[in-house]
Protein backbone atom coordinates (compact mmCIF):
# COMPACT_ATOMS: atom_id res chain seq x y z
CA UNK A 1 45.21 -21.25 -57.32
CA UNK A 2 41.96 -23.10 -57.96
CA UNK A 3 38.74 -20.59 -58.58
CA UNK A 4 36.04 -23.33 -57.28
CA UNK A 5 33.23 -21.10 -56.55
CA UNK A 6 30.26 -23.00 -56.52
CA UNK A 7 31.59 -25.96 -58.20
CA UNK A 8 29.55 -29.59 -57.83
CA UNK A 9 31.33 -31.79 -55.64
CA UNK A 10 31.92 -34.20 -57.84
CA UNK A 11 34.13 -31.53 -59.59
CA UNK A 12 35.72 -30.65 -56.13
CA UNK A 13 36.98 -34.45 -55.73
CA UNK A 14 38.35 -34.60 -59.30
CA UNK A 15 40.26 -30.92 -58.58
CA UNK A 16 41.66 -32.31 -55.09
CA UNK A 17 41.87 -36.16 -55.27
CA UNK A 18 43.35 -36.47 -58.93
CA UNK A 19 46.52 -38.81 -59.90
CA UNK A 20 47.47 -35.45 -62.54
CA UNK A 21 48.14 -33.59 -59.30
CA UNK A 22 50.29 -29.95 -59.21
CA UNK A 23 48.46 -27.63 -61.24
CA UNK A 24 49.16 -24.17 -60.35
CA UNK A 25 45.70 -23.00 -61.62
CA UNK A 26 42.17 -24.51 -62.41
CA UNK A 27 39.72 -22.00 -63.92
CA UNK A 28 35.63 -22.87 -64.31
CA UNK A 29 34.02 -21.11 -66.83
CA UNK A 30 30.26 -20.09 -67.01
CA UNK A 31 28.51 -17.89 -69.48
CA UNK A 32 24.79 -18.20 -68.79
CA UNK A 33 23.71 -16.19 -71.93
CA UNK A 34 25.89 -17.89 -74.24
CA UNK A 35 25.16 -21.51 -72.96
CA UNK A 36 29.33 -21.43 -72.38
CA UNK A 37 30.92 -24.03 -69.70
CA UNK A 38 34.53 -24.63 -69.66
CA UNK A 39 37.56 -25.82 -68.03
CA UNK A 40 40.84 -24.02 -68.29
CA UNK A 41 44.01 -25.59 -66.29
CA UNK A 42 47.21 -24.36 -66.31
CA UNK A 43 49.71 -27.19 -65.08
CA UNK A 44 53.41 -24.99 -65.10
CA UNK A 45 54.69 -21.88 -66.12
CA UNK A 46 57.98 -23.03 -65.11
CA UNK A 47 59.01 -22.39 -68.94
CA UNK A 48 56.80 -19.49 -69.68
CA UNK A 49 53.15 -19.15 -70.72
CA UNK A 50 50.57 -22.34 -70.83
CA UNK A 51 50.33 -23.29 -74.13
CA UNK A 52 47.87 -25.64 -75.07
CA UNK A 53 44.05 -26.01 -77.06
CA UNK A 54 41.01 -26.18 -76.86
CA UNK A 55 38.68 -29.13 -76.95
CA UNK A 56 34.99 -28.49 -77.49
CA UNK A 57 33.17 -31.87 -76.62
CA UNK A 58 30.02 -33.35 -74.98
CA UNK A 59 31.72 -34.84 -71.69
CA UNK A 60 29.18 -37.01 -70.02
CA UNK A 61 30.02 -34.78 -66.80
CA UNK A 62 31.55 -31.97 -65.82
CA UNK A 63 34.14 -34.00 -63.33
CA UNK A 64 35.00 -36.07 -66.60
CA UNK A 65 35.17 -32.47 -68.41
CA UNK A 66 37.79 -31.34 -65.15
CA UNK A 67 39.74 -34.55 -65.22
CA UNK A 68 40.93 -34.56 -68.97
CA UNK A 69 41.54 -31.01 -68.43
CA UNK A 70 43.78 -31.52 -65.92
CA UNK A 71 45.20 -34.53 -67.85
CA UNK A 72 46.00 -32.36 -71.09
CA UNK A 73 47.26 -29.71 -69.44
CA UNK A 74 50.03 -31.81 -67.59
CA UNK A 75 50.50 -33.32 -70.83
CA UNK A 76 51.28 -30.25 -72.51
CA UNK A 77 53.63 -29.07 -70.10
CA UNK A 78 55.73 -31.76 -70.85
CA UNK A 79 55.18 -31.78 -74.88
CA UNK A 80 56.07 -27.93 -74.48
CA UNK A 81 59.64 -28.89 -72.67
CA UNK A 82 60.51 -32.12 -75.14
CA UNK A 83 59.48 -29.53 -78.27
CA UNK A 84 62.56 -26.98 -76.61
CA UNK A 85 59.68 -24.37 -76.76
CA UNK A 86 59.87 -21.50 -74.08
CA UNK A 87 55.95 -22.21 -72.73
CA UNK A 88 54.46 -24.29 -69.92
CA UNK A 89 51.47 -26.34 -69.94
CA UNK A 90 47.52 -25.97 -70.18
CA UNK A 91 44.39 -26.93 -71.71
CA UNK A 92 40.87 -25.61 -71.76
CA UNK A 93 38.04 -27.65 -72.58
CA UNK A 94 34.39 -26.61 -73.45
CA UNK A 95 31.66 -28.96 -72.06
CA UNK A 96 29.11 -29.71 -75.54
CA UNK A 97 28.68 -31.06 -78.64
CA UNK A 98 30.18 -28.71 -80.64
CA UNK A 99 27.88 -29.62 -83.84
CA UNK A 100 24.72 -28.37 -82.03
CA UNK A 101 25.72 -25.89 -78.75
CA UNK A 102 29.07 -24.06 -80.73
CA UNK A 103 28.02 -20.18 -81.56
CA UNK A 104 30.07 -17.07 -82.03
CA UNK A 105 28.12 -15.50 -78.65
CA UNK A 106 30.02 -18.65 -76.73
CA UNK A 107 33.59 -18.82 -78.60
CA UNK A 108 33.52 -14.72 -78.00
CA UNK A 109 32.74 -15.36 -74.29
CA UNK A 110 35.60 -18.13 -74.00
CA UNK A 111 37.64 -15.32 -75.45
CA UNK A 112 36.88 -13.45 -72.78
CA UNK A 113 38.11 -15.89 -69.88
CA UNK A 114 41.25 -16.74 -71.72
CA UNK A 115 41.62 -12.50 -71.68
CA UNK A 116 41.25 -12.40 -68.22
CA UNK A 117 44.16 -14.88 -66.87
CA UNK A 118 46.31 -12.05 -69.05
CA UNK A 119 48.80 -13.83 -70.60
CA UNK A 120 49.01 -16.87 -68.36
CA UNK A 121 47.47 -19.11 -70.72
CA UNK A 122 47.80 -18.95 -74.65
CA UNK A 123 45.33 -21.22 -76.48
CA UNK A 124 44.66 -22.68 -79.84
CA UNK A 125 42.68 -25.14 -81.72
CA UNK A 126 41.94 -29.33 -80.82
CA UNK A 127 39.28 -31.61 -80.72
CA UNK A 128 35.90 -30.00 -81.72
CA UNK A 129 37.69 -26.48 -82.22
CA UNK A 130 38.96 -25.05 -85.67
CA UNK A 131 40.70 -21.96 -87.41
CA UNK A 132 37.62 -20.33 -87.78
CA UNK A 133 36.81 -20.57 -83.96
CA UNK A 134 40.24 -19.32 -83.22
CA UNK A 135 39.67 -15.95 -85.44
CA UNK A 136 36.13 -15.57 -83.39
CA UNK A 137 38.46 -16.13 -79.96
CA UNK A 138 40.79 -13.73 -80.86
CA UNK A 139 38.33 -11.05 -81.68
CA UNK A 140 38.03 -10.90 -77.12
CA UNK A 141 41.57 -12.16 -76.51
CA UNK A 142 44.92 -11.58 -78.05
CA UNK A 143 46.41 -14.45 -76.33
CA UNK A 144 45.04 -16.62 -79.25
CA UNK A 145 47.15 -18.88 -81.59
CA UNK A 146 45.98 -21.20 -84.66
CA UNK A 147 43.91 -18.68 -86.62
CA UNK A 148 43.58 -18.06 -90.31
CA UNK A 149 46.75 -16.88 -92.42
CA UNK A 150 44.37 -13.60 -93.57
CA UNK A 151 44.20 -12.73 -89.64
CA UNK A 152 47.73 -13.15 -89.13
CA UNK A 153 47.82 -16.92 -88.04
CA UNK A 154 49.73 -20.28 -88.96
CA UNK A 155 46.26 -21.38 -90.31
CA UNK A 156 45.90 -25.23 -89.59
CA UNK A 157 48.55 -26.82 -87.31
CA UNK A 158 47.37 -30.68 -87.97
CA UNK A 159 49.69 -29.63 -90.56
CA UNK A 160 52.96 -30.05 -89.14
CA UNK A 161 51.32 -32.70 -86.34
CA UNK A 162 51.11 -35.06 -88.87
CA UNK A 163 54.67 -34.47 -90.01
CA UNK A 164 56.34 -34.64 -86.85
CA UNK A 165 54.34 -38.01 -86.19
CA UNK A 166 56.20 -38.60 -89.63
CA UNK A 167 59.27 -38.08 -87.98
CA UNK A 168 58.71 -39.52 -84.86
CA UNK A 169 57.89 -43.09 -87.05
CA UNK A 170 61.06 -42.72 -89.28
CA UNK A 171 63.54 -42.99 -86.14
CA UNK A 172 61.33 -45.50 -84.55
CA UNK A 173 61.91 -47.71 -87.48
CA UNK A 174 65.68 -46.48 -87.56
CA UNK A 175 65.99 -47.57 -84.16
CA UNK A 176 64.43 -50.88 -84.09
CA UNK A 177 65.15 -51.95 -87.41
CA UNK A 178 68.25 -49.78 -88.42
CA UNK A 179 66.75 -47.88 -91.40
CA UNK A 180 64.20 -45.47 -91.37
CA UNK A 181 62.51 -45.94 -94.63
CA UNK A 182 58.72 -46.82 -93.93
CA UNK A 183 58.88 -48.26 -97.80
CA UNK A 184 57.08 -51.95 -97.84
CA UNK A 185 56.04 -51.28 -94.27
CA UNK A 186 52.57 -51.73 -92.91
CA UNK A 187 50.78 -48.58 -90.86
CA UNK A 188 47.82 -49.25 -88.88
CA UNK A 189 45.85 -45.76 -88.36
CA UNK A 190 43.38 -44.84 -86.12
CA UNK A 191 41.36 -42.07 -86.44
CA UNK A 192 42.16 -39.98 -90.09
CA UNK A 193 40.64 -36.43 -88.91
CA UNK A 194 42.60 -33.21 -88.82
CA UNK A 195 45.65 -35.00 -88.74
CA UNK A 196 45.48 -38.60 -89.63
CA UNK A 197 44.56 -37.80 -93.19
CA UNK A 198 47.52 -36.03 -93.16
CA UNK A 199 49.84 -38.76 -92.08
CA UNK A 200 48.36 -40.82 -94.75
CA UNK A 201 49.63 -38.86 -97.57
CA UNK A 202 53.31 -38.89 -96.04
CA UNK A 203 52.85 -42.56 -95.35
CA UNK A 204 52.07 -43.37 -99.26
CA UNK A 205 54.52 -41.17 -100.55
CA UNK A 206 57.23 -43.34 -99.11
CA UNK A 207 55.79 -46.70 -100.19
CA UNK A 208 54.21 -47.77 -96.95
CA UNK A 209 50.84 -49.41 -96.95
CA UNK A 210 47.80 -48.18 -95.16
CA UNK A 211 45.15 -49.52 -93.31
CA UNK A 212 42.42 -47.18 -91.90
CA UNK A 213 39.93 -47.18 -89.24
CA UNK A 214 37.53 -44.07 -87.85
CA UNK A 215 34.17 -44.04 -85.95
CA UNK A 216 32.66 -41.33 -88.83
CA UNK A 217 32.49 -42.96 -91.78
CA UNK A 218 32.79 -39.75 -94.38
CA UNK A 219 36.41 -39.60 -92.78
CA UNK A 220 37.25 -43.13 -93.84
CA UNK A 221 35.12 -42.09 -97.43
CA UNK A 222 37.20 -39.39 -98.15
CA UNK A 223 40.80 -41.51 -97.78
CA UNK A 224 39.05 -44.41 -99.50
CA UNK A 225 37.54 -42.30 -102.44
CA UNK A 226 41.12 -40.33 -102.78
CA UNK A 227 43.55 -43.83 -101.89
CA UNK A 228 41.71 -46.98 -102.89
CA UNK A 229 45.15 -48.67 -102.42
CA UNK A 230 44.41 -47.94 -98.54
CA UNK A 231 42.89 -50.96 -96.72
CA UNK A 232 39.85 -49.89 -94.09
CA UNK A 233 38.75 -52.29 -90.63
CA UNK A 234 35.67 -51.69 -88.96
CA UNK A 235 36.89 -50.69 -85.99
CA UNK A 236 40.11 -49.93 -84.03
CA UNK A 237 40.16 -54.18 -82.16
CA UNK A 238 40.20 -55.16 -85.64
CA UNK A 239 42.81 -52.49 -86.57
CA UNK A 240 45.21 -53.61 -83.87
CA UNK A 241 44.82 -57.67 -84.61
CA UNK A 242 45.73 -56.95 -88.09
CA UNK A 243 48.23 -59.56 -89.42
CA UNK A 244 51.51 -58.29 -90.45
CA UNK A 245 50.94 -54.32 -88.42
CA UNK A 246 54.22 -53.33 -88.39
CA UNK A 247 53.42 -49.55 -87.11
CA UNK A 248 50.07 -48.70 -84.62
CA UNK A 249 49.23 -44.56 -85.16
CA UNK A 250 46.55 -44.17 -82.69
CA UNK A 251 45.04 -40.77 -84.12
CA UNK A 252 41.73 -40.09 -82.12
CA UNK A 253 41.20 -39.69 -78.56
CA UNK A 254 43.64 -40.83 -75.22
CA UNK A 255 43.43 -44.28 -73.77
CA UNK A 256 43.81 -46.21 -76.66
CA UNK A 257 47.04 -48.64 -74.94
CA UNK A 258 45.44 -50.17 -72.57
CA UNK A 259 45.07 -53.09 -70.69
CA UNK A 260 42.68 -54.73 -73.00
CA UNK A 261 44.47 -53.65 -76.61
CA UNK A 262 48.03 -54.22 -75.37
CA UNK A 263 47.83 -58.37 -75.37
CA UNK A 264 46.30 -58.21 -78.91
CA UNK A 265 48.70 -55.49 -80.25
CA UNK A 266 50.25 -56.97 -83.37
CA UNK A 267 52.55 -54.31 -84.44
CA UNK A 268 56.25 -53.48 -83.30
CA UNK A 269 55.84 -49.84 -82.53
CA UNK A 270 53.41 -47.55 -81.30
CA UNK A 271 53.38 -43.99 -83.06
CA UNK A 272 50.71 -41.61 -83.23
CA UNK A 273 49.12 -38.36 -82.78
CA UNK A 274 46.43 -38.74 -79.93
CA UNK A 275 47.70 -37.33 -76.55
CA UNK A 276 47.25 -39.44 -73.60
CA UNK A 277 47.79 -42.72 -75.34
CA UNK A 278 48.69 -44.91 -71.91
CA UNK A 279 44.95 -45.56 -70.49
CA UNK A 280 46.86 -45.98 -67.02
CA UNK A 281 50.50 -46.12 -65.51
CA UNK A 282 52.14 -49.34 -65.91
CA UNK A 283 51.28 -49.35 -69.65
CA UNK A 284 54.45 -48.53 -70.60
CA UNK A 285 55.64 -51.50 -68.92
CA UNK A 286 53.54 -53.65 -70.72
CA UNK A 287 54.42 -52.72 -74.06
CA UNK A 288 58.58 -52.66 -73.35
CA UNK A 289 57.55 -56.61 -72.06
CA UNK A 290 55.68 -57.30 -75.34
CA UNK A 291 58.67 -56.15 -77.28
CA UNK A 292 56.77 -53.30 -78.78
CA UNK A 293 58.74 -49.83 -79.56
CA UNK A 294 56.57 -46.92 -77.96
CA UNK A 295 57.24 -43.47 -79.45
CA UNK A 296 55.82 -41.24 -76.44
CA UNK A 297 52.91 -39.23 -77.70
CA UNK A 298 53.61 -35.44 -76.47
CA UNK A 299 56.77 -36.14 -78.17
CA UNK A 300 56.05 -36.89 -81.96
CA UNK A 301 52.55 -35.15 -81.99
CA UNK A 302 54.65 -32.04 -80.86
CA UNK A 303 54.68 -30.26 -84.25
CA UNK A 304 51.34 -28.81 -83.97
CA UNK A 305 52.34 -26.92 -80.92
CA UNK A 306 55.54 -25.82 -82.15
CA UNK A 307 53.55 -24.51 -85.40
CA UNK A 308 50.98 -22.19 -83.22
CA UNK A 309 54.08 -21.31 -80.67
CA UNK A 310 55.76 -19.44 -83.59
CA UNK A 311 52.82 -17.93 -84.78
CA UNK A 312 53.66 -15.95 -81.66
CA UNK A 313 56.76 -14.34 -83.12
CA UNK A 314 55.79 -13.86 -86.55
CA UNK A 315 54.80 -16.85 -88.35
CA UNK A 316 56.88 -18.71 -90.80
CA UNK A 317 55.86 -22.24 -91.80
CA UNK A 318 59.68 -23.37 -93.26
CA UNK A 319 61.13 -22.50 -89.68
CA UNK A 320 58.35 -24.11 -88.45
CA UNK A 321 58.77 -27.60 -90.44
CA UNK A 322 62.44 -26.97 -90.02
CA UNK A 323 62.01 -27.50 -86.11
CA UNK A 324 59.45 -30.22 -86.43
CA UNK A 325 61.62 -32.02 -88.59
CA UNK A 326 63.89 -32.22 -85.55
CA UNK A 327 61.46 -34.51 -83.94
CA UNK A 328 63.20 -37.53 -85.08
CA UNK A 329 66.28 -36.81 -83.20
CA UNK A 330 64.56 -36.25 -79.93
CA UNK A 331 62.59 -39.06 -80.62
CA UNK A 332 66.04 -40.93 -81.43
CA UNK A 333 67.57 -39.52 -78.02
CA UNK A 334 64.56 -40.64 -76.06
CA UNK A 335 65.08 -43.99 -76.68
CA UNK A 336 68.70 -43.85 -76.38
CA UNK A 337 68.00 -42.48 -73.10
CA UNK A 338 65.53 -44.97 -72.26
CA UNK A 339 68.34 -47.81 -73.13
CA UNK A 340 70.92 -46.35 -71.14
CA UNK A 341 68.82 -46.20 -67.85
CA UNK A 342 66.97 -49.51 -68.22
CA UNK A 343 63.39 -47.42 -68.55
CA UNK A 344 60.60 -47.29 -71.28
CA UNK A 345 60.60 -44.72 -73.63
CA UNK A 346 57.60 -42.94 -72.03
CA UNK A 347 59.74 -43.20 -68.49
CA UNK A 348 63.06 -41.47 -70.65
CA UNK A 349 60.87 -38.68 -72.30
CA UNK A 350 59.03 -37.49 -68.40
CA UNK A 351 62.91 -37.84 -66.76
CA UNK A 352 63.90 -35.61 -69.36
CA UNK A 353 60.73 -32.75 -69.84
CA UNK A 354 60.81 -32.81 -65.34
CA UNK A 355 64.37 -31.77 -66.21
CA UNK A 356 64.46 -29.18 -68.20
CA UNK A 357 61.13 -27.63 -66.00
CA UNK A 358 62.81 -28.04 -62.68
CA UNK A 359 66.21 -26.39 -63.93
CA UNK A 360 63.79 -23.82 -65.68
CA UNK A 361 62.30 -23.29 -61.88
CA UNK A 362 65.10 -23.06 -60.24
CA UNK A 363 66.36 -20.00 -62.58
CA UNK A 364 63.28 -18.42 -61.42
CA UNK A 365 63.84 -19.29 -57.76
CA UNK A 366 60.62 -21.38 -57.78
């Protein structure tokens, strides 16, 4: 069910004519008092409640605002069902710039839409949204993960993010190089927010070197001022072309594998934390061609979401890490998988997620 009351056409076309077809639900949000416009799509409950965050940012439309909805949300179904977690997919996005539009009036009237799907949908923090924001949420709707320890949540789930991307790099390098020590190796990262600042700290602790890149430079002051070992590009082309990349953790926003970055790609594998890392189908292809290991995204950035799942049930942070930690062997199956049927990696982790959701459906009698 799509609620499309009044919606710009332009919105319409993205709902009916999109590539990230199948949703079972599509929800526009308007608050006129609070300034509030959002996006909530729910791709599959096939599993059991959407599961998925919240991204606060200042779309340059609402159709672009509709499509990445619709993109994350089918993105998190599948990150949900690779994690072994007992939730579908879905995503919510709030159209603004979160620095200047964000108020407690708004987050409490988001709270309030998320309320009224009952249950359907859980949500949690991403791009643009924090702990904080999740405690205001919560105040309208108890279908609310990712807030503050002193309000019963897992607090900040870039936590364990970064550490399953840990993971997910460790059995990379086990599997193309037959020893998962990231000691002496060289990681590229892109984007060292919420979670790549993270992964930089687990990344020198081992030995590896570091090279940095991020549009807002107090991000890349605050690694550089903490780690001057860690080397810092201007920007992510020069990050990519650097000699001797062994690893390539795109961190920031989807798209970055694309069809102008792949032919200048230096490293051996791909590992990061953004979702949506393939800017189009056929990507995959590209890379496997190249030679270059892709670790699929909703696959090693799946800690977060396992983190704010279990918040759920009571959270505790070692069963948490425990589980996220358990990211390398999927990871390691995935490309075993991918081997055995002749596929990429990213074709071996979707055969695999559409399994587990289609036997899931069938239980149900879907």
């Amino acid at each position: 069910m799509t609620d499309v009351s009044g919606a710009p056409a332009d919105v319409l076309h993205t709902l009916f004519h999109s590539d990230q077809g199948g949703h079972e639900q599509v929800v526009l949000c308007q608050d006129r008092a609070s300034g509030l416009k959002a996006v909530i799509a729910l791709h599959s409950t096939a599993l059991g409640p959407a599961l998925g965050g919240t991204r606060f940012y200042p779309y340059a439309t609402e159709a672009e605002a509709v499509g990445d909805a619709l993109n994350l949300a089918r993105g998190m179904s599948y990150k949900n069902a690779m994690a072994g977690l007992d939730h579908g997919g879905g995503k919510a996005v709030i159209i603004g710039d979160p620095d200047t539009i964000k108020t407690e009036a708004l987050l409490l009237a988001y709270g309030r839409f998320v309320a009224s799907l009952g249950g359907r949908y859980v949500t949690a923090c991403d791009v643009g949204t924090y702990v904080a924001d999740m405690d205001v949420v919560a105040r309208e709707c108890r279908w609310t993960t990712g807030r503050s320890p002193e309000n019963g949540g897992a607090g900040d789930s870039s936590v364990l993010t970064a550490f399953g991307v840990y993971q997910g790099m460790r059995a990379s390098a086990q599997h193309l190089w037959g020893d998962p020590s990231l000691r002496g190796r060289t990681v590229g990262i892109a984007g060292v927010g919420k979670v790549g600042h993270h992964l930089v700290e687990h990344l020198l602790a081992e030995g590896a070197r570091v090279v940095i890149t991020d549009v807002r430079q107090e991000a890349v002051r605050r690694i550089a001022e903490k780690h001057p070992s860690v080397g810092v590009v201007a920007d992510t082309r020069h990050l990519i072309e650097v000699d001797g990349l062994d690893i390539y953790a795109p961190c920031a926003l989807g798209g970055a594998l694309s069809d102008d970055s792949v032919p200048v790609l230096t490293a051996k594998i791909v590992c990061g934390a953004a979702n949506n890392q393939l800017a189009h189908p056929g990507v995959e292809k590209d890379l496997a061609d190249r030679g270059i290991l892709y670790a699929p995204d909703y696959v090693v950035n799946a800690g977060g979401v396992i983190q704010v799942a279990d918040e759920l049930h009571g959270f505790d942070f070692e069963r948490c890490k425990a589980k996220a930690a358990k990211i390398f062997d999927t990871t390691l199956a995935i490309f075993a998988r991918a081997k055995t049927d002749g596929i990429p990696p990213a074709a071996a982790a979707d055969r695999i997620a559409e399994q587990r959701m289609h036997e899931a459906a069938q239980a149900r009698g879907w």
